[in-house]
Protein backbone atom coordinates (compact mmCIF):
# COMPACT_ATOMS: atom_id res chain seq x y z
CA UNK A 1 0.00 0.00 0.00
CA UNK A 2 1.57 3.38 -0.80
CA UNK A 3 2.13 6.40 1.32
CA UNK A 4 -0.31 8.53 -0.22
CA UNK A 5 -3.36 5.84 -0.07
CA UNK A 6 -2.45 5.24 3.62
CA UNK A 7 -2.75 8.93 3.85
CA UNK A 8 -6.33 9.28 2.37
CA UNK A 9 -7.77 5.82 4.65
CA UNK A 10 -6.70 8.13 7.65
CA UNK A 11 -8.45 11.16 5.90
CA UNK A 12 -11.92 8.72 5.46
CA UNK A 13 -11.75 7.38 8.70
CA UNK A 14 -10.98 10.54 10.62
CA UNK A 15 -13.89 11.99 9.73
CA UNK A 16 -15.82 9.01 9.95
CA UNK A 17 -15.13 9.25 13.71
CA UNK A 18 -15.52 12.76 14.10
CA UNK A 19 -12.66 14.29 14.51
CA UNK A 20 -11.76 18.03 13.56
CA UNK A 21 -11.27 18.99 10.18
CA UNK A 22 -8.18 20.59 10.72
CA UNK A 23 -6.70 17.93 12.77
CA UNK A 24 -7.87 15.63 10.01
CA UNK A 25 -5.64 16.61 7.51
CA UNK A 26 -2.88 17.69 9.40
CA UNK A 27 -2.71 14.21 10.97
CA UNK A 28 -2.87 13.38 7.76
CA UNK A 29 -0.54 14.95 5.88
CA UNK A 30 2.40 14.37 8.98
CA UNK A 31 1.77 10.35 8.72
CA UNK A 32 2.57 10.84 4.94
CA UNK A 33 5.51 12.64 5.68
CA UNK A 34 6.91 9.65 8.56
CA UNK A 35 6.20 7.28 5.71
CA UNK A 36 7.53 8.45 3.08
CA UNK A 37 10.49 10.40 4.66
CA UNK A 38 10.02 14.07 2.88
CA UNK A 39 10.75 16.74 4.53
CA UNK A 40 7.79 19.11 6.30
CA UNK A 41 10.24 22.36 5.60
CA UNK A 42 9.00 22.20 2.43
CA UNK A 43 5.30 21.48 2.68
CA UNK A 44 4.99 24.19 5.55
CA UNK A 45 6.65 27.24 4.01
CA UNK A 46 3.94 26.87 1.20
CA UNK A 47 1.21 26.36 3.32
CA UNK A 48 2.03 29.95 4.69
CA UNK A 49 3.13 31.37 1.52
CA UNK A 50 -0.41 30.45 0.51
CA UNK A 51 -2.36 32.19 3.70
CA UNK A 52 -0.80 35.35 2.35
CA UNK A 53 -3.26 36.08 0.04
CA UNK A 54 -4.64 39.26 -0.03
CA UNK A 55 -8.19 38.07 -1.15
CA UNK A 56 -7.82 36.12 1.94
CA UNK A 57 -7.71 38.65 4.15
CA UNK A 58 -11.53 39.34 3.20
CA UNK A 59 -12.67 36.17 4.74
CA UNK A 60 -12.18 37.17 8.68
CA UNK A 61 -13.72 40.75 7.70
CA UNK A 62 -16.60 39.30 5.82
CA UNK A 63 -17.21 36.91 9.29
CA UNK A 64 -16.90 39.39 12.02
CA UNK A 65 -19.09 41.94 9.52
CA UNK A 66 -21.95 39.25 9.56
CA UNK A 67 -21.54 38.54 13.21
CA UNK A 68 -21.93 42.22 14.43
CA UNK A 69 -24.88 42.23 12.06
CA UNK A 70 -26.56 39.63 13.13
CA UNK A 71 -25.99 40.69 17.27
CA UNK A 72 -27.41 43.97 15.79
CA UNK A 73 -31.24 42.85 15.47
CA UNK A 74 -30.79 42.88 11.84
CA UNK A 75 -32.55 38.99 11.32
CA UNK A 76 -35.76 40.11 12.89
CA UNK A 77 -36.33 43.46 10.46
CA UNK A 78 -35.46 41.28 7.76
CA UNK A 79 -38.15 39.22 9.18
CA UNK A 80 -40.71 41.92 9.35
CA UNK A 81 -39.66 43.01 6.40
CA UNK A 82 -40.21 40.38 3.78
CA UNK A 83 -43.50 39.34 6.06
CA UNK A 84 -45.50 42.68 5.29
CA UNK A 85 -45.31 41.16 1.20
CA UNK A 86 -46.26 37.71 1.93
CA UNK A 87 -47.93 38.07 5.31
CA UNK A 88 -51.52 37.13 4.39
CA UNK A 89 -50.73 34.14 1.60
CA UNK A 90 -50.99 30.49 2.63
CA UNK A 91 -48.08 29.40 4.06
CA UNK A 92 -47.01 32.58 3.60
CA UNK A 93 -43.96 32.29 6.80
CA UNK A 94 -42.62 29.61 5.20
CA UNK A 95 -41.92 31.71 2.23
CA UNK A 96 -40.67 34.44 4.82
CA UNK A 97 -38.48 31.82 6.45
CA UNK A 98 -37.25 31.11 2.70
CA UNK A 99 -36.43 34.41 1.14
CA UNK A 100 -35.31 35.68 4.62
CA UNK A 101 -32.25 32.97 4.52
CA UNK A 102 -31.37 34.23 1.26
CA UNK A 103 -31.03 37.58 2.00
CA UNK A 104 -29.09 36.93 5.40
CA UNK A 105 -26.88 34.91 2.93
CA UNK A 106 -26.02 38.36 1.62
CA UNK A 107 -24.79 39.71 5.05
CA UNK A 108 -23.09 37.04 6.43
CA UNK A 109 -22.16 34.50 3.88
CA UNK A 110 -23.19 31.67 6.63
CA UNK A 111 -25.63 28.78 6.34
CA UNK A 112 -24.94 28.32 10.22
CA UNK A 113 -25.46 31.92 10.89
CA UNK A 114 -29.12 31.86 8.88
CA UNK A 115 -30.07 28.59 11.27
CA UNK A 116 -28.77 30.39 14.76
CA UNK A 117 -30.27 33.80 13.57
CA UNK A 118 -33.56 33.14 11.29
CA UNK A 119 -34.04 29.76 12.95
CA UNK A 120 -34.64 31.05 16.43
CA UNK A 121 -36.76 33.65 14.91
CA UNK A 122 -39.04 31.49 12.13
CA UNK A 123 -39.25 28.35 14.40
CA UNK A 124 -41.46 29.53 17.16
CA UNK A 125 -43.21 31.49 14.93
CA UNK A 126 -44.17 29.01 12.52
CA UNK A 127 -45.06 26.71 15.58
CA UNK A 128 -47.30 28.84 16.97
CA UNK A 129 -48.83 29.55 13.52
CA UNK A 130 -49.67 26.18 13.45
CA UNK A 131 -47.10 24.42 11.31
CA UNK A 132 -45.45 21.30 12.00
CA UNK A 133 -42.23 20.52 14.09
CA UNK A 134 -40.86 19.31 11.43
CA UNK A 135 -41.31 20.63 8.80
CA UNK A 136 -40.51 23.73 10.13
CA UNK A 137 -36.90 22.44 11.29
CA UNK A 138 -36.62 21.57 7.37
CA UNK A 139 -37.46 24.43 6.12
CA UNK A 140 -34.95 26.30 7.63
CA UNK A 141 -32.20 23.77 7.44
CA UNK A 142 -33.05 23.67 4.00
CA UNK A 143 -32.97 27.19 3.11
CA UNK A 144 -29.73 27.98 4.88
CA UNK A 145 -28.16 26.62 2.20
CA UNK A 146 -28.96 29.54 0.40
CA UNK A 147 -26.60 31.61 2.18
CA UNK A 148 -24.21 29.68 0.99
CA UNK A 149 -24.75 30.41 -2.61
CA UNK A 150 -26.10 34.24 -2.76
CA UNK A 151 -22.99 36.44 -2.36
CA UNK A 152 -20.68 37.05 -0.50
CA UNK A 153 -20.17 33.26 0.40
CA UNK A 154 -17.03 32.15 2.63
CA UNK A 155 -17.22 28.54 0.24
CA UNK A 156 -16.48 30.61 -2.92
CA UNK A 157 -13.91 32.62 -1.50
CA UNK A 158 -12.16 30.12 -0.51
CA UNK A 159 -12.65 27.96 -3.99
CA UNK A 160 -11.38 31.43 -5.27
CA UNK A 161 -8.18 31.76 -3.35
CA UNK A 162 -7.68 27.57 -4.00
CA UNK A 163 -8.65 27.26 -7.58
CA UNK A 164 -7.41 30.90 -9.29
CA UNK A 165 -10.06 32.19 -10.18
CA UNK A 166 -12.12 35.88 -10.04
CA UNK A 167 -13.59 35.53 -6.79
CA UNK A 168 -16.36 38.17 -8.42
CA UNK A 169 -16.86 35.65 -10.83
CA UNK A 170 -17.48 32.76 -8.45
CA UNK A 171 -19.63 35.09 -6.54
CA UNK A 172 -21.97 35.75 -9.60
CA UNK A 173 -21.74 31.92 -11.08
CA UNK A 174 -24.20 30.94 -8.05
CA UNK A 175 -26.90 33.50 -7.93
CA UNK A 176 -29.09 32.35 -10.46
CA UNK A 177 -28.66 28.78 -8.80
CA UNK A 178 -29.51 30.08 -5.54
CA UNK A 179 -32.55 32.01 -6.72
CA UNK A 180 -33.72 29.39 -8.51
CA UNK A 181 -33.92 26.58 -5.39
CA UNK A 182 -35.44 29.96 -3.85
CA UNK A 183 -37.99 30.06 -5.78
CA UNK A 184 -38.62 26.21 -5.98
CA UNK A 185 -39.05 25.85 -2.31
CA UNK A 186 -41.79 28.69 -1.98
CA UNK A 187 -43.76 26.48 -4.72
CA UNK A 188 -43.12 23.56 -2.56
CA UNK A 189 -43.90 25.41 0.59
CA UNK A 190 -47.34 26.59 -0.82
CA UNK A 191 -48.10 23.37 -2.22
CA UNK A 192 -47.72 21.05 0.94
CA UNK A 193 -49.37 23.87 2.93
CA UNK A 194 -52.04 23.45 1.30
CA UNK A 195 -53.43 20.49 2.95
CA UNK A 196 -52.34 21.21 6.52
CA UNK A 197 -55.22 21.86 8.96
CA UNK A 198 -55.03 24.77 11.56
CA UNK A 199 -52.56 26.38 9.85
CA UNK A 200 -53.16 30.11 10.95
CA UNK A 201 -52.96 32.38 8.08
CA UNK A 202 -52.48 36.28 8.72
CA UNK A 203 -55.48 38.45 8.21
CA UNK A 204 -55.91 40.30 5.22
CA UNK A 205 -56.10 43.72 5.54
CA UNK A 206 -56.78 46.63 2.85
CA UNK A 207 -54.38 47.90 0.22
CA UNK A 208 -53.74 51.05 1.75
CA UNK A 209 -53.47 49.55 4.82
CA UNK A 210 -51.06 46.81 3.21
CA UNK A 211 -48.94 49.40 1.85
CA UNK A 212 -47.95 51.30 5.09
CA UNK A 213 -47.49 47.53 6.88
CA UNK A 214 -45.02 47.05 3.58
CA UNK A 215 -43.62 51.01 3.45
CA UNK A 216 -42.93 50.80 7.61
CA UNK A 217 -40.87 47.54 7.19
CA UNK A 218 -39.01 48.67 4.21
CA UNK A 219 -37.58 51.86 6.01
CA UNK A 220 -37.05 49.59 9.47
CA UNK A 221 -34.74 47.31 7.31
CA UNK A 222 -33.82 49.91 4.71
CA UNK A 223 -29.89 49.75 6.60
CA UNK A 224 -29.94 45.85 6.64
CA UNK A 225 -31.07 45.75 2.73
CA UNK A 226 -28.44 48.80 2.01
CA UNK A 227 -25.72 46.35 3.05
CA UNK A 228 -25.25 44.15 0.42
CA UNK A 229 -26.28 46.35 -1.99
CA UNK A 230 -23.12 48.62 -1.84
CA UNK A 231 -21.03 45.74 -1.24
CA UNK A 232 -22.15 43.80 -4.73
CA UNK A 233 -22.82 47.04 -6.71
CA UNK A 234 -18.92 48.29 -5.56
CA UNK A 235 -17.13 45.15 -6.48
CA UNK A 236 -19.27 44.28 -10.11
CA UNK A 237 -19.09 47.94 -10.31
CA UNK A 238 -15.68 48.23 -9.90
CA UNK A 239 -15.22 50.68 -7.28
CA UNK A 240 -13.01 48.06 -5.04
CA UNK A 241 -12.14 44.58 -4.57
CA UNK A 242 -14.09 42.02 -2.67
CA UNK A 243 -11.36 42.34 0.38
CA UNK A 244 -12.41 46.11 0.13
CA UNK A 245 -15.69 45.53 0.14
CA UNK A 246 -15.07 43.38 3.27
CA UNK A 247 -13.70 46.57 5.38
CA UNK A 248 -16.35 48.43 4.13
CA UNK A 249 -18.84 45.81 5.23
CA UNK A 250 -17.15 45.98 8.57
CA UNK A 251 -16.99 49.44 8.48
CA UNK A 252 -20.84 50.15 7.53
CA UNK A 253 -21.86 47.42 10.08
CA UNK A 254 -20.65 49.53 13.40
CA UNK A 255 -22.41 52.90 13.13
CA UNK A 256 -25.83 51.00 11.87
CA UNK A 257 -25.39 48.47 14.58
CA UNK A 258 -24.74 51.16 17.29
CA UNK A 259 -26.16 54.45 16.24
CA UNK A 260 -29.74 53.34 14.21
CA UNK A 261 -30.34 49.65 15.27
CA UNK A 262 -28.53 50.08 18.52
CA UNK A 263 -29.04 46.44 19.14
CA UNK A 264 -25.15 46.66 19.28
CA UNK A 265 -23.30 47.85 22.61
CA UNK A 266 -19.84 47.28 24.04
CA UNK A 267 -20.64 43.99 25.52
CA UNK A 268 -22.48 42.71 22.37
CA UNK A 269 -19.94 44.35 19.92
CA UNK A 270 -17.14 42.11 22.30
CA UNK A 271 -18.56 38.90 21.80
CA UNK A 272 -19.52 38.82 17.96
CA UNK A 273 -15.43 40.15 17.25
CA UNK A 274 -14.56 37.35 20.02
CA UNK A 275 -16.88 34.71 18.24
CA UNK A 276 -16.08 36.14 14.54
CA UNK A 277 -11.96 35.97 15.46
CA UNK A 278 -13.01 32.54 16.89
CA UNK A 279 -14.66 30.97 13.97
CA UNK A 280 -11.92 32.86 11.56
CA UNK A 281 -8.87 31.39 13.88
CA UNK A 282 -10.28 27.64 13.19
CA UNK A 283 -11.21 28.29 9.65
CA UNK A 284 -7.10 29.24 8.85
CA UNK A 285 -6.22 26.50 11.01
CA UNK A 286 -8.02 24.32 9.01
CA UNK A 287 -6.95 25.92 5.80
CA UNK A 288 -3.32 25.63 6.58
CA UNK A 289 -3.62 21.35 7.39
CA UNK A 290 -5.91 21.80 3.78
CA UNK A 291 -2.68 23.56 2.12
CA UNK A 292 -0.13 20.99 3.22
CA UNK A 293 -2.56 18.23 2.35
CA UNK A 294 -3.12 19.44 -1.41
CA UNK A 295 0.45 19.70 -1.50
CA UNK A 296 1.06 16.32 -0.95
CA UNK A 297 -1.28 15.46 -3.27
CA UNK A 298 -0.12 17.27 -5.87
CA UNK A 299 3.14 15.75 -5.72
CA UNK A 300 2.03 12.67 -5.37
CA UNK A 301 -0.38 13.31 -8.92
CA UNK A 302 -3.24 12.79 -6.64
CA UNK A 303 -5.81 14.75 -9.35
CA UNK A 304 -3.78 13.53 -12.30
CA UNK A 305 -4.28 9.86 -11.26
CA UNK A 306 -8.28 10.80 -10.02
CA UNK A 307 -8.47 12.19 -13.65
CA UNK A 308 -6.99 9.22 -15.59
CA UNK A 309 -9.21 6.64 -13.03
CA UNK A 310 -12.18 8.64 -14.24
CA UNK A 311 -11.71 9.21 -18.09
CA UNK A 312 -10.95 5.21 -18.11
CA UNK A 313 -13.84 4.33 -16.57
CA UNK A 314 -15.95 6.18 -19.30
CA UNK A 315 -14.93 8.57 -21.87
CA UNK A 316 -19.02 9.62 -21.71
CA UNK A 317 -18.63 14.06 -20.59
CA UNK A 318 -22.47 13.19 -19.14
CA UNK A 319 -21.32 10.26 -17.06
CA UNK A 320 -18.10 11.69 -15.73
CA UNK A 321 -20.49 15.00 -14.56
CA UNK A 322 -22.62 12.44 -13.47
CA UNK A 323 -19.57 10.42 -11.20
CA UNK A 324 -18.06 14.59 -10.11
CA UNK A 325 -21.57 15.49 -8.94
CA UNK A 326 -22.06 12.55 -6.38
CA UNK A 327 -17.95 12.91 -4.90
CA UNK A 328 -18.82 16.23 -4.33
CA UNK A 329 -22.50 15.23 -2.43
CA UNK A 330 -20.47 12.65 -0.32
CA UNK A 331 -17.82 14.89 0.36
CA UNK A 332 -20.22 17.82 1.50
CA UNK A 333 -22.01 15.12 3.20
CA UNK A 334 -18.17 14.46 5.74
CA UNK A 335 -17.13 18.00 5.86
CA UNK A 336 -18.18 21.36 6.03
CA UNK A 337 -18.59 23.59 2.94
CA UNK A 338 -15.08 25.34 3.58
CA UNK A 339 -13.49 22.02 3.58
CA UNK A 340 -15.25 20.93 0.84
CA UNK A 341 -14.52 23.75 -1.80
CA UNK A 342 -11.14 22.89 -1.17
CA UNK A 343 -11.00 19.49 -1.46
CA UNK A 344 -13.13 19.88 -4.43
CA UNK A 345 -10.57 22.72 -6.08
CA UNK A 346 -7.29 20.72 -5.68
CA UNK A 347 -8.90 17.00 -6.42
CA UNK A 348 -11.97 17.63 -8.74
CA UNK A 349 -10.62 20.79 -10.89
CA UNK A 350 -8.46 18.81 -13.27
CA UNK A 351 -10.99 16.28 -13.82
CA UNK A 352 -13.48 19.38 -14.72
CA UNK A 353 -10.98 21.08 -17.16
CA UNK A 354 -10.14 18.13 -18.38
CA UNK A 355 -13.65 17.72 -19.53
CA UNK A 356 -13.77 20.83 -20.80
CA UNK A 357 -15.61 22.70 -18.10
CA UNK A 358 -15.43 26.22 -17.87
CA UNK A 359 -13.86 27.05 -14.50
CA UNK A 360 -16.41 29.48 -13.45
CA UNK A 361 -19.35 26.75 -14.40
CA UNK A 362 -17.38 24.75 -12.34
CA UNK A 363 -17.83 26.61 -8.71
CA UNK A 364 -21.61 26.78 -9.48
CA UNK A 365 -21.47 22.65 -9.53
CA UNK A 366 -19.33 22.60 -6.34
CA UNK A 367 -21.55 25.32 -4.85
CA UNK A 368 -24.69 23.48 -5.23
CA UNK A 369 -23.67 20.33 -4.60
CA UNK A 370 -21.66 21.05 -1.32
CA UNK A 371 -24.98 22.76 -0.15
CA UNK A 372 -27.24 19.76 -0.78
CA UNK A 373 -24.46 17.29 0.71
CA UNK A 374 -24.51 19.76 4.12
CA UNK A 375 -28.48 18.67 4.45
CA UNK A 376 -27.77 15.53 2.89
CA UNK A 377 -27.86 12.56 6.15
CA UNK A 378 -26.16 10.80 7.21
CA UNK A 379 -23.81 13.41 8.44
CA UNK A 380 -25.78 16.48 7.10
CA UNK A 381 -24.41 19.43 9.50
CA UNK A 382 -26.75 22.01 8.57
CA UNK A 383 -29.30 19.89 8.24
CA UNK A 384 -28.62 18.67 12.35
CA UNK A 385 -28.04 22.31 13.98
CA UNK A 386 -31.64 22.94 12.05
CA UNK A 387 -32.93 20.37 13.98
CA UNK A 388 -30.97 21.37 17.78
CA UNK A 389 -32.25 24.80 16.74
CA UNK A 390 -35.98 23.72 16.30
CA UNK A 391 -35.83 20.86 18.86
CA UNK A 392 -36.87 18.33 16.58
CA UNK A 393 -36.05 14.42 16.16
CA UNK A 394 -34.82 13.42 12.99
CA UNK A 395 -37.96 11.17 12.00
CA UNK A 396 -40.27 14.52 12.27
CA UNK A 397 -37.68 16.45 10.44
CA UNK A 398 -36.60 13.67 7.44
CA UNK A 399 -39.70 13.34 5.67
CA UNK A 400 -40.21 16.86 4.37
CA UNK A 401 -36.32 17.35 4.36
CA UNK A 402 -36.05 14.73 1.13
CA UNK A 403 -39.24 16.21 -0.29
CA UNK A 404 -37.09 19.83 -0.28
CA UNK A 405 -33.61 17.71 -1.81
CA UNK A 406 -35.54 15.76 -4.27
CA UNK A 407 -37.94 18.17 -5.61
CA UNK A 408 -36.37 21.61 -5.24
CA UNK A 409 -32.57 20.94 -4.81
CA UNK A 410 -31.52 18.30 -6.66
CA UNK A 411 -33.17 19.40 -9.76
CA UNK A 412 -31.41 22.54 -9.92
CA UNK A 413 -28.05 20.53 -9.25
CA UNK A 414 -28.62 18.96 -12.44
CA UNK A 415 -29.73 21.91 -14.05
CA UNK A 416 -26.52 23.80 -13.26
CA UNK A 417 -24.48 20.61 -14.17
CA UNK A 418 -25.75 20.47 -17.92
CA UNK A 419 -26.77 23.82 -18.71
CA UNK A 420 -23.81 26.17 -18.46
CA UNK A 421 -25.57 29.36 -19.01
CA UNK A 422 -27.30 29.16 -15.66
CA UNK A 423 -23.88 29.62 -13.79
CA UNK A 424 -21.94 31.89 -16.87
CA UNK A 425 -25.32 34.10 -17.99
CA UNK A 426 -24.49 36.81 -14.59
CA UNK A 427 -20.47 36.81 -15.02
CA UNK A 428 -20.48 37.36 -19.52
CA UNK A 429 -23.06 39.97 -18.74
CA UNK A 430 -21.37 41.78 -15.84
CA UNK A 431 -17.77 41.27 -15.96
């Protein structure tokens, strides 16, 4: 048995018993080295020639931004907000729950920051509306995974800084995606609904009424909304770089968080930088063991030899997508979605180009399919804070969970997969 496939049985069963990521690979990577003799002075000095990046540098910014935001009150305007539209349609806070995800996705770039802050907001309420257990915990672990593909997403930075490509572009490549399962689950939402008895639906009220409801939530979330908004429209528009647009994120978040939501004080501001350097701290970590590991398998033609295996067992381009699009389900499935995007840039990326896959098209697939793996059981993280979140056992929670894969998420996967445009329409027009 050689080095490097003694090396990747540790990586399997690692995670198979739970251990950190980060401790995964760099356990990893260091029995490699005892086996094979090389020398970790030159595995290490690239690992940290690599965390020099300056897009890099965007990542802790874009986490402590969306952490002070979300301490800040911002989830339950957002809330109120997309409510006064929908409000009085069947079903119609499961469309909230839905649509609010997504545009949290724009603030903090999280799916686990949608669960902790729309979850504990949507759950009770949904509850007491009369929904199911359940399917409420679905719904929400379902729709996180939209924050992981409406911009700015951690996952696509980080395929950005591992792959070498415009991390604008990756950005853009997975909004129609992520708008699309969007829209798939509020048809999904309204159709199950439709049957459920004492659901409580809001009561309708007149237009003019309506429109102050709608006109008083815009202007209470007008800051939250403005967010993105100059974020997005100053990188596409070129006004600065997606690290810049990280400070400014950081920068717009503390005078909106103290001065007009004033949900943010001293105490509050302290623990979202503590949690945000926290959860930035273990991501590195984990992104340095990631470094070293793709080094060694790069030198040991890891992806060259995954990329032969592949085109030998079939030399079918619909077959091979088929084969890429379940590795990167199972490996979303073991690790999170940072850990995935890389694993998916240094092992998967030749085997895409190879194929003739546009690089761009190419972090749409791994976007989508790392989400859908993350609510994906057996290991399904998002999927099980949703459910710690919402109290819920996994039989309540299953059932509707597959009806959200297999009729809303999957479909799109495929969709993106074999029809390019979907992921390349947003970065030919824009950049």
């Amino acid at each position: 048995m050689t080095a490097i496939t003694v090396a990747m049985l540790l990586i399997i069963i690692f995670l198979l018993i739970g251990m950190p990521v980060a401790y995964v690979f760099g356990a990893s990577a260091l029995g490699f080295v005892l086996l094979t003799g090389k020398s970790m002075s030159y595995l290490v000095p690239h690992a940290f020639w690599q965390l020099s990046s300056f897009t890099l540098l965007s990542l802790p910014l874009f986490i402590i931004a969306g952490s002070l935001m979300g301490a800040s009150g911002i989830s339950d305007r957002l809330v109120r907000f997309v409510n006064a539209f929908v409000g009085p349609v069947r079903g119609g806070l499961g469309a909230v729950t839905i649509v609010t995800c997504a545009i949290f996705g724009a603030i903090a770039g999280s799916g686990a920051s949608a669960i902790a802050a729309i979850g504990s907001i949507m759950i009770p309420k949904m509850l007491q509306n009369g929904y199911p257990r359940g399917y409420a915990t679905a719904l929400v672990g379902c729709s996180s995974v939209l924050a992981l593909l409406i911009p700015p997403s951690v996952p696509m930075i980080i395929f950005s800084l591992t792959s070498g490509i415009s991390v604008a572009a990756a950005f853009l490549s997975t909004i129609v995606p992520g708008v699309l399962i969007a829209a798939i689950y509020c048809v999904i939402n309204y159709v199950y609904l439709r049957n459920v008895k004492f659901l409580q639906v809001e009561e309708k009220i007149s237009f003019p009424e309506r429109t102050k409801v709608i006109a008083k939530a815009t202007k209470d979330a007008s800051w939250a909304i403005l967010m993105p908004i100059i974020m997005l429209g100053g990188i596409y528009g070129g006004i600065f770089t997606p690290t810049e647009a990280a400070a400014v994120a950081l920068a717009y978040t503390l005078p909106v968080g103290f001065l007009v939501y004033k949900g943010l004080n001293l105490r509050a501001a302290g623990h979202a930088i503590i949690s945000g350097a926290v959860s930035t701290g273990s991501i590195i970590a984990m992104i340095f063991f990631l470094f070293v590991m793709s080094r060694v398998m790069i030198m040991e033609q890891v992806p060259q030899n995954l990329s032969n295996f592949m085109t030998g067992l079939s030399d079918n381009k619909i077959v091979l997508l088929l084969l890429i699009n379940v590795i990167l389900i199972g490996i979303g499935m073991l690790v999170d979605d940072v850990s995935g995007s890389i694993l998916a840039s240094i092992i998967l990326m030749p085997v895409a180009t190879n194929l003739g896959v546009d690089p761009i098209h190419f972090a749409a697939i791994v976007g989508t399919n790392l989400g859908l793996g993350n609510i994906t059981p057996p290991c399904a993280p998002l999927l099980y804070m949703a459910g710690s979140v919402g109290k819920s056992t996994f039989n309540e929670y299953m059932a509707p969970t597959l009806r959200f894969i297999l009729l809303g998420h999957l479909p799109i996967v495929f969709a993106v997969t074999f029809i390019p445009d979907l992921a390349l329409f947003l970065p030919r027009l824009l950049m």
